[in-house]
PDB file of N, CA and C in Angstrom:
ATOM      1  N   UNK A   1      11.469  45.196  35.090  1.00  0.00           N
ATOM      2  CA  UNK A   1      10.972  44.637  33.858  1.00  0.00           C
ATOM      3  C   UNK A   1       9.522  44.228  34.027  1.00  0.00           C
ATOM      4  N   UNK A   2       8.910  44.927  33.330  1.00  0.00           N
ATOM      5  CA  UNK A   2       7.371  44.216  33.169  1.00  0.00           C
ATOM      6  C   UNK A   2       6.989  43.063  32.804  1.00  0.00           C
ATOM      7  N   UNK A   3       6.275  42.201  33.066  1.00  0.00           N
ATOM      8  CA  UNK A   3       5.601  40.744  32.787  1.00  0.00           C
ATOM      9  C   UNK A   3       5.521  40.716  31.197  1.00  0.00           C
ATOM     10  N   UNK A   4       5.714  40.088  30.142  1.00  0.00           N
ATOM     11  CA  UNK A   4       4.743  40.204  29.037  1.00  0.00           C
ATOM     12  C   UNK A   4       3.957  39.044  28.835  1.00  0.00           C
ATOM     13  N   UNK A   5       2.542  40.465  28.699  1.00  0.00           N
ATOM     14  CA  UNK A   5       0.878  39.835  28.534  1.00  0.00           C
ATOM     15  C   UNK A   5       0.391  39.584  27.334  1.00  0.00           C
ATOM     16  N   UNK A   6       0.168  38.191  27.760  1.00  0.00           N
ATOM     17  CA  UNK A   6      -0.625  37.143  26.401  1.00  0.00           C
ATOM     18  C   UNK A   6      -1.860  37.750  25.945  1.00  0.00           C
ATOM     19  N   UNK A   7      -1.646  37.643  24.600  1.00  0.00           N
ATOM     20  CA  UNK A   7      -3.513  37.908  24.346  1.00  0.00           C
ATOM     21  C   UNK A   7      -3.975  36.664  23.767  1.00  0.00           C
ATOM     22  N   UNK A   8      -5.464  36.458  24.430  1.00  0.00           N
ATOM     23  CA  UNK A   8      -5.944  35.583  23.888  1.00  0.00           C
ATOM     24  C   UNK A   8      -7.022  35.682  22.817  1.00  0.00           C
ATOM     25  N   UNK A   9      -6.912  35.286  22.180  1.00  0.00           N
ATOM     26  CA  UNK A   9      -8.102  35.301  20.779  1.00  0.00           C
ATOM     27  C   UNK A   9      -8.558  33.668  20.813  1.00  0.00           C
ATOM     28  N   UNK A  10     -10.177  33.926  21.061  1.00  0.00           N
ATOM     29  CA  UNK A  10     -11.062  32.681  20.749  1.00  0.00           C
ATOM     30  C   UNK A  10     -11.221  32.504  19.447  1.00  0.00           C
ATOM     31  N   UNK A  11     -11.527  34.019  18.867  1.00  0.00           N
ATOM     32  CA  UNK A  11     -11.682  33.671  16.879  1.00  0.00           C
ATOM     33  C   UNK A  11     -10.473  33.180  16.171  1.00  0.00           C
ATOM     34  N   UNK A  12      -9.348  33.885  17.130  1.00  0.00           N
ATOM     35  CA  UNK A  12      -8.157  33.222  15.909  1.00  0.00           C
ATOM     36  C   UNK A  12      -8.031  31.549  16.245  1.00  0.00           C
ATOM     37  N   UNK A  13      -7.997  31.409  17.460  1.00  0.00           N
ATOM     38  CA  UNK A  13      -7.769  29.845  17.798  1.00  0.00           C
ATOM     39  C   UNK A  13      -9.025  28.803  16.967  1.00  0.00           C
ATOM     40  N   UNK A  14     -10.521  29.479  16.950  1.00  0.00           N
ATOM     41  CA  UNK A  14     -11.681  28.809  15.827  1.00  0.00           C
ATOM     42  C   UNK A  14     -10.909  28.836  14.520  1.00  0.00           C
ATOM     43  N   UNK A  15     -10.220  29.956  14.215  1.00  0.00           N
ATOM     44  CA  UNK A  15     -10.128  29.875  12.470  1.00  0.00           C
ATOM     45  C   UNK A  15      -9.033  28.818  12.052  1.00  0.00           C
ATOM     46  N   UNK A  16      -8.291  28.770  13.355  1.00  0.00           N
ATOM     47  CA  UNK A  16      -6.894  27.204  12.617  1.00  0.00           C
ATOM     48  C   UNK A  16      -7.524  26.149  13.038  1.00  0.00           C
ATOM     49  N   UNK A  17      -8.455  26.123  13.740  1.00  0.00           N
ATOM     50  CA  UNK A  17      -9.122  25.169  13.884  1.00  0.00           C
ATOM     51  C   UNK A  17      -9.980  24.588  12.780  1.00  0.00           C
ATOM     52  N   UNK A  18     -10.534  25.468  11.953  1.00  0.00           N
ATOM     53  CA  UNK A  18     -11.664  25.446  11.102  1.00  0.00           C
ATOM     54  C   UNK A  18     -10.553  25.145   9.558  1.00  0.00           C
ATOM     55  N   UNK A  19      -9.362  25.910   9.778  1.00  0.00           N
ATOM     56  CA  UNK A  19      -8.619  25.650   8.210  1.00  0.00           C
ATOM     57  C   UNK A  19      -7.966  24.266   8.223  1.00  0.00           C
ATOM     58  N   UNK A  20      -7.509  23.820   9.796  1.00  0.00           N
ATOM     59  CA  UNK A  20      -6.837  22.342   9.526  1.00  0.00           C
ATOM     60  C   UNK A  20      -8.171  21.421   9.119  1.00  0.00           C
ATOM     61  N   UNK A  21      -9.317  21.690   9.905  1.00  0.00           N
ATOM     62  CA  UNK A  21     -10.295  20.614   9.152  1.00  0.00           C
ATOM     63  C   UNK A  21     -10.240  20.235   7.829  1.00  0.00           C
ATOM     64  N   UNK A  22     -10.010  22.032   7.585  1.00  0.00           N
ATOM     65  CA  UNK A  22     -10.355  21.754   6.049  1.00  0.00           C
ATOM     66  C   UNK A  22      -9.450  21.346   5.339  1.00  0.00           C
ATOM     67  N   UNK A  23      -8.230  21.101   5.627  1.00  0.00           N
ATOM     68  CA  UNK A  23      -7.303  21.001   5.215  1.00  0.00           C
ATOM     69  C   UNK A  23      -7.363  19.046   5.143  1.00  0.00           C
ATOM     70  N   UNK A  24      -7.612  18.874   6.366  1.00  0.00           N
ATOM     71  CA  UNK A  24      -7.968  17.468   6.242  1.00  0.00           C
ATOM     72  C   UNK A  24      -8.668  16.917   5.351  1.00  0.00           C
ATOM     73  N   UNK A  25     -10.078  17.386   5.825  1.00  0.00           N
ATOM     74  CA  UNK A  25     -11.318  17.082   4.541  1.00  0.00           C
ATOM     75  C   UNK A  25     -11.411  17.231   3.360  1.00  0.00           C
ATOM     76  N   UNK A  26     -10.322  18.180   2.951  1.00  0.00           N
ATOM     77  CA  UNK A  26      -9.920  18.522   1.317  1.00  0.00           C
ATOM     78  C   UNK A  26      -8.887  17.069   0.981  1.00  0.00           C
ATOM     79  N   UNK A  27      -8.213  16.132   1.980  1.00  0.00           N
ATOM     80  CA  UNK A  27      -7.234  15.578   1.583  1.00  0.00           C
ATOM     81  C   UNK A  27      -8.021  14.226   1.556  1.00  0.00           C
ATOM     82  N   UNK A  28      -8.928  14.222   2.336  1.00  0.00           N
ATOM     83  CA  UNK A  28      -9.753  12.651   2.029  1.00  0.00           C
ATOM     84  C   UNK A  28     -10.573  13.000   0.988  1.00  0.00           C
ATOM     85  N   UNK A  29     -11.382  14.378   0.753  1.00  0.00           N
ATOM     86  CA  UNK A  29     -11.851  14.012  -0.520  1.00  0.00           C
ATOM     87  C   UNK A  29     -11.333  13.879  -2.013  1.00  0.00           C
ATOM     88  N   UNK A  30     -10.042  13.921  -1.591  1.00  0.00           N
ATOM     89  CA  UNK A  30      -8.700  14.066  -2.888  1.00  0.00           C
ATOM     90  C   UNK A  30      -8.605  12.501  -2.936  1.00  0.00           C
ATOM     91  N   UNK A  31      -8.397  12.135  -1.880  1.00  0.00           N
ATOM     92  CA  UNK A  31      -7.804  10.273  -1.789  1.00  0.00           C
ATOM     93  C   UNK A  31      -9.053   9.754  -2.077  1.00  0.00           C
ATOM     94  N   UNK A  32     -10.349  10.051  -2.112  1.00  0.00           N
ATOM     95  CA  UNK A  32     -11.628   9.292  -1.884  1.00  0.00           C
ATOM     96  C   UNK A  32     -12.278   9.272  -3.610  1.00  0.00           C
ATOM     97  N   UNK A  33     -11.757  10.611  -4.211  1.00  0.00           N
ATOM     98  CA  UNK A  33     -12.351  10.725  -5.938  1.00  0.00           C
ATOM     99  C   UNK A  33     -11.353  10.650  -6.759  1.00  0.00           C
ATOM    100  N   UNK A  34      -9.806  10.749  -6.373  1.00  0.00           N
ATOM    101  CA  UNK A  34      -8.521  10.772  -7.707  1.00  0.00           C
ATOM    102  C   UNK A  34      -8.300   9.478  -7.452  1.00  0.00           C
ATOM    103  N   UNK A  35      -7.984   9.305  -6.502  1.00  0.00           N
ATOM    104  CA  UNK A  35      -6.918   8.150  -6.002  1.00  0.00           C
ATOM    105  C   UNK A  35      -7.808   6.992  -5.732  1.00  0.00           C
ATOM    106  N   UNK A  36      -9.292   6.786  -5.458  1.00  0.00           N
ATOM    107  CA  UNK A  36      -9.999   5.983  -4.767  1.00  0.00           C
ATOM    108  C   UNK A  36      -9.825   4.600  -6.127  1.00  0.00           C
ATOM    109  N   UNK A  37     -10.319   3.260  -5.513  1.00  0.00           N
ATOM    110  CA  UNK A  37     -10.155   2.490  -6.351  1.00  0.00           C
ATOM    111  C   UNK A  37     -11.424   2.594  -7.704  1.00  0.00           C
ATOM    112  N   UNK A  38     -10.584   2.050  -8.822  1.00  0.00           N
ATOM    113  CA  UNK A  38     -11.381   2.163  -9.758  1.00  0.00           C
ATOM    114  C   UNK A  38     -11.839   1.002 -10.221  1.00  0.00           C
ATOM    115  N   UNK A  39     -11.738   0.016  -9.390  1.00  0.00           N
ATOM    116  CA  UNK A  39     -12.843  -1.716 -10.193  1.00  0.00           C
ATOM    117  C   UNK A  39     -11.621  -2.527 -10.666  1.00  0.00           C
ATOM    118  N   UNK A  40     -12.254  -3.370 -11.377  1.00  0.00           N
ATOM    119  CA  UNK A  40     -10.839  -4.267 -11.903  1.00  0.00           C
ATOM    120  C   UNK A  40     -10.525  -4.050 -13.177  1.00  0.00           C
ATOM    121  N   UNK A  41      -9.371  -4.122 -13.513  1.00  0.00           N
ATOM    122  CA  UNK A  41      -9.000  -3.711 -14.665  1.00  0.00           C
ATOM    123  C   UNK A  41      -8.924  -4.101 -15.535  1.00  0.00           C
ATOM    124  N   UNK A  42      -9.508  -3.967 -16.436  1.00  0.00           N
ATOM    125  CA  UNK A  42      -9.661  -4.360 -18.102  1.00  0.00           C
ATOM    126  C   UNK A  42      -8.543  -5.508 -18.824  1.00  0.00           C
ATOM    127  N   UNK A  43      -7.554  -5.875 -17.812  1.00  0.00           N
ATOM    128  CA  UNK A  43      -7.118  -6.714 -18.465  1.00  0.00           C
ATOM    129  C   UNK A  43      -6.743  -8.132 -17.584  1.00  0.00           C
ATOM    130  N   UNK A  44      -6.575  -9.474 -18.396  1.00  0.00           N
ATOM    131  CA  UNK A  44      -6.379 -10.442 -17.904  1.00  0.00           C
ATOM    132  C   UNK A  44      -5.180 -10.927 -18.137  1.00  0.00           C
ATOM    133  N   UNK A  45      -4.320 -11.016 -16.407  1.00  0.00           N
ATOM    134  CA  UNK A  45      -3.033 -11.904 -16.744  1.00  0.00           C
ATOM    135  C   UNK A  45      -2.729 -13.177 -16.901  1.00  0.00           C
ATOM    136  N   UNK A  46      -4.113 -13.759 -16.317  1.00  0.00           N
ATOM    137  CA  UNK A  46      -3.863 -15.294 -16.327  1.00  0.00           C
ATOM    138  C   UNK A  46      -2.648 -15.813 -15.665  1.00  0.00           C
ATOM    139  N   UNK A  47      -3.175 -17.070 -15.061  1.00  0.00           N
ATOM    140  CA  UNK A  47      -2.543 -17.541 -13.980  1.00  0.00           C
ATOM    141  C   UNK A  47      -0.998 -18.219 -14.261  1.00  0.00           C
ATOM    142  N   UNK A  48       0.047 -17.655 -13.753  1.00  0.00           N
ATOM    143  CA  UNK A  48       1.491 -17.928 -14.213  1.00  0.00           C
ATOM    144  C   UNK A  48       1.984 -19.043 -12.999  1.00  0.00           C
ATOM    145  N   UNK A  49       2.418 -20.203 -14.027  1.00  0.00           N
ATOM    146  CA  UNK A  49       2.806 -20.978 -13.622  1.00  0.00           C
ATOM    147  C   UNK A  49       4.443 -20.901 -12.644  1.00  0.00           C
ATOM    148  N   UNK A  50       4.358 -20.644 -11.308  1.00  0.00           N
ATOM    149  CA  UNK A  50       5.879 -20.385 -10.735  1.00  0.00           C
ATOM    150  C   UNK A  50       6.627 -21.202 -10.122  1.00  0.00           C
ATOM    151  N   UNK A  51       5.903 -22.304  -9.750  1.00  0.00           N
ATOM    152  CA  UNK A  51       6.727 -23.194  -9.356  1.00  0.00           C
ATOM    153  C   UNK A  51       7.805 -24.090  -9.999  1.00  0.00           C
ATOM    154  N   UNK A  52       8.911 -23.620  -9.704  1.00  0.00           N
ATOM    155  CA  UNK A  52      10.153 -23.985 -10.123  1.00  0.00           C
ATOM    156  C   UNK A  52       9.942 -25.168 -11.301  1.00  0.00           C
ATOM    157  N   UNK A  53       9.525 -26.231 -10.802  1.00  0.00           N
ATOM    158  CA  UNK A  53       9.541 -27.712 -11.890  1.00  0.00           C
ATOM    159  C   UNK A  53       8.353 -26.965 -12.978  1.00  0.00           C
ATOM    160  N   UNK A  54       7.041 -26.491 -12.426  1.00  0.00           N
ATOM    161  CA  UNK A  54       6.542 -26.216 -13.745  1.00  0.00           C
ATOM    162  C   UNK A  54       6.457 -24.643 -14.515  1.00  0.00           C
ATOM    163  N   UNK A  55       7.646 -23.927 -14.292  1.00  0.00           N
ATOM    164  CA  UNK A  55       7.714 -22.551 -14.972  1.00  0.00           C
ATOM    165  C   UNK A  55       8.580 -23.079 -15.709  1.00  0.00           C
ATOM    166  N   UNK A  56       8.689 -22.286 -17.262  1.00  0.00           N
ATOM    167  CA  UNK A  56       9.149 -22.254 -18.479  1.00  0.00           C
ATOM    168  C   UNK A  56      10.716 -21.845 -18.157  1.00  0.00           C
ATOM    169  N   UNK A  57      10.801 -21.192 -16.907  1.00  0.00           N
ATOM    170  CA  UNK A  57      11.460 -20.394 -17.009  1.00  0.00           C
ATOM    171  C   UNK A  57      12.529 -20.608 -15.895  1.00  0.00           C
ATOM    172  N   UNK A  58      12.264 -21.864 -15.548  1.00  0.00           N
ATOM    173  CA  UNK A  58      12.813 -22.392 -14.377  1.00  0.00           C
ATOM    174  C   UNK A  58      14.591 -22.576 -14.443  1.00  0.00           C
ATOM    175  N   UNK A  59      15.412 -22.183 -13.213  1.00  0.00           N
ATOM    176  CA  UNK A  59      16.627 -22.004 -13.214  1.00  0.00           C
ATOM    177  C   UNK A  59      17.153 -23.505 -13.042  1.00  0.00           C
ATOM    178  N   UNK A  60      16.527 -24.200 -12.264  1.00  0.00           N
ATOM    179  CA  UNK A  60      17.113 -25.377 -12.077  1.00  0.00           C
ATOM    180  C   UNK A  60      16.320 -26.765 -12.514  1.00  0.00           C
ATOM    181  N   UNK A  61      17.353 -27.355 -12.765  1.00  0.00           N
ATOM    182  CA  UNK A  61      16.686 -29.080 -13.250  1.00  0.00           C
ATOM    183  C   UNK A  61      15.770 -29.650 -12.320  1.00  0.00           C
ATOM    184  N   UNK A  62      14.760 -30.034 -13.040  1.00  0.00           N
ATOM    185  CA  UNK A  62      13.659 -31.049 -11.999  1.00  0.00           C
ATOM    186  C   UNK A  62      14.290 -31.886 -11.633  1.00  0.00           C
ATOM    187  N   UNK A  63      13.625 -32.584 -10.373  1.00  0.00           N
ATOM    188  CA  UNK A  63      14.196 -33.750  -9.910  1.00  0.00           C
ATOM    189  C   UNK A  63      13.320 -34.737 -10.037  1.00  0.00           C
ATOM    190  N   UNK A  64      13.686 -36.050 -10.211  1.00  0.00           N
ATOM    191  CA  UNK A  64      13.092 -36.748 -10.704  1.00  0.00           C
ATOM    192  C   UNK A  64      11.627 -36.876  -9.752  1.00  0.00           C
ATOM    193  N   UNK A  65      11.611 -37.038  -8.727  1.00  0.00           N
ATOM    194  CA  UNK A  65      10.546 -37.331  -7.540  1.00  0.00           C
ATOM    195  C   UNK A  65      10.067 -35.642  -6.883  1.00  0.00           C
ATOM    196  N   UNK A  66       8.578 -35.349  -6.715  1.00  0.00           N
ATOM    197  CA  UNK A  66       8.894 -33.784  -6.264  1.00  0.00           C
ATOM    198  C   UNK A  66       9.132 -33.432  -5.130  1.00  0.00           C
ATOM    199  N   UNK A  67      10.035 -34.176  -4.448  1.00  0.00           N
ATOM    200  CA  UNK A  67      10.580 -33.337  -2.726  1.00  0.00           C
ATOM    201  C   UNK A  67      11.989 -32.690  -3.445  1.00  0.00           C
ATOM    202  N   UNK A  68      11.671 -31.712  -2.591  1.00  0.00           N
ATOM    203  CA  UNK A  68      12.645 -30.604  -2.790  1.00  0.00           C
ATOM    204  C   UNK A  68      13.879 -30.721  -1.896  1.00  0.00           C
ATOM    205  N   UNK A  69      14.865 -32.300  -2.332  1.00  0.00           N
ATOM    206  CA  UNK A  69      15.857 -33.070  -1.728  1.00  0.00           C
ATOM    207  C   UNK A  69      16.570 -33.786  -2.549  1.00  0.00           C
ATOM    208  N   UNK A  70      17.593 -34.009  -2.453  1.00  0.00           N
ATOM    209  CA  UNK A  70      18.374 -34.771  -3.460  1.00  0.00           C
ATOM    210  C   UNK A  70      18.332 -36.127  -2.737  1.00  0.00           C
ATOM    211  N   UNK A  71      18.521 -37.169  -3.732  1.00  0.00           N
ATOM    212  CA  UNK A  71      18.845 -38.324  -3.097  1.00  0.00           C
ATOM    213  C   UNK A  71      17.988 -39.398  -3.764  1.00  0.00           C
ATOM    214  N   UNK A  72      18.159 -40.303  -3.069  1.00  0.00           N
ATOM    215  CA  UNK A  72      17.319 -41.902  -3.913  1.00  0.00           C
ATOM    216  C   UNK A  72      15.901 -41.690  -3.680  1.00  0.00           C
ATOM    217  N   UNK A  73      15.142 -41.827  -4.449  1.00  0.00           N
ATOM    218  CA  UNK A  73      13.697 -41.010  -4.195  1.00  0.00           C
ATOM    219  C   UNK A  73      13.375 -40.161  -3.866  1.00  0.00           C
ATOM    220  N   UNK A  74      14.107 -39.112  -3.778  1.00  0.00           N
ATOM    221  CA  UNK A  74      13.705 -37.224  -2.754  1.00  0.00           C
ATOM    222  C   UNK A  74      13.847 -38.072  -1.715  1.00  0.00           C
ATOM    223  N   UNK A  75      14.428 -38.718  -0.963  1.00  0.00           N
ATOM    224  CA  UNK A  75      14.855 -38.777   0.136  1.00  0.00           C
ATOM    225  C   UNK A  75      15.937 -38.358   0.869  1.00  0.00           C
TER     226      UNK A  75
END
């Protein structure tokens, strides 16, 4: 049985070399002009009140004192 002989190619090994670049560089300049940030956005949410005692929307009863404890003074 004979050996089997490799061929080597310098141009083919440059050209996947040269298409993954590009392949790269096509994908940052995709993320860098579609996707890149665009500033702040035109609208205002204004600051939402979440803490439990002062949201509208709160599940549980305040307690009279604000430690987050039951007892004779939030103690």
């Amino acid at each position: 049985m004979e050996p089997i002989e490799h061929k080597e190619s310098e141009v083919k090994s440059w050209v996947v070399i040269f298409v993954l670049l590009v392949i790269i560089l096509s994908q940052g300049l995709f993320a860098f002009f579609v996707v890149g940030d665009l500033g702040q956005p035109g609208w205002d949410y204004r600051p939402i009140r979440d803490v439990p005692g002062e949201s509208p929307y709160a599940v549980y009863e305040t307690l009279p004192y604000p430690q987050h404890v039951q007892g004779a003074k939030g103690e």
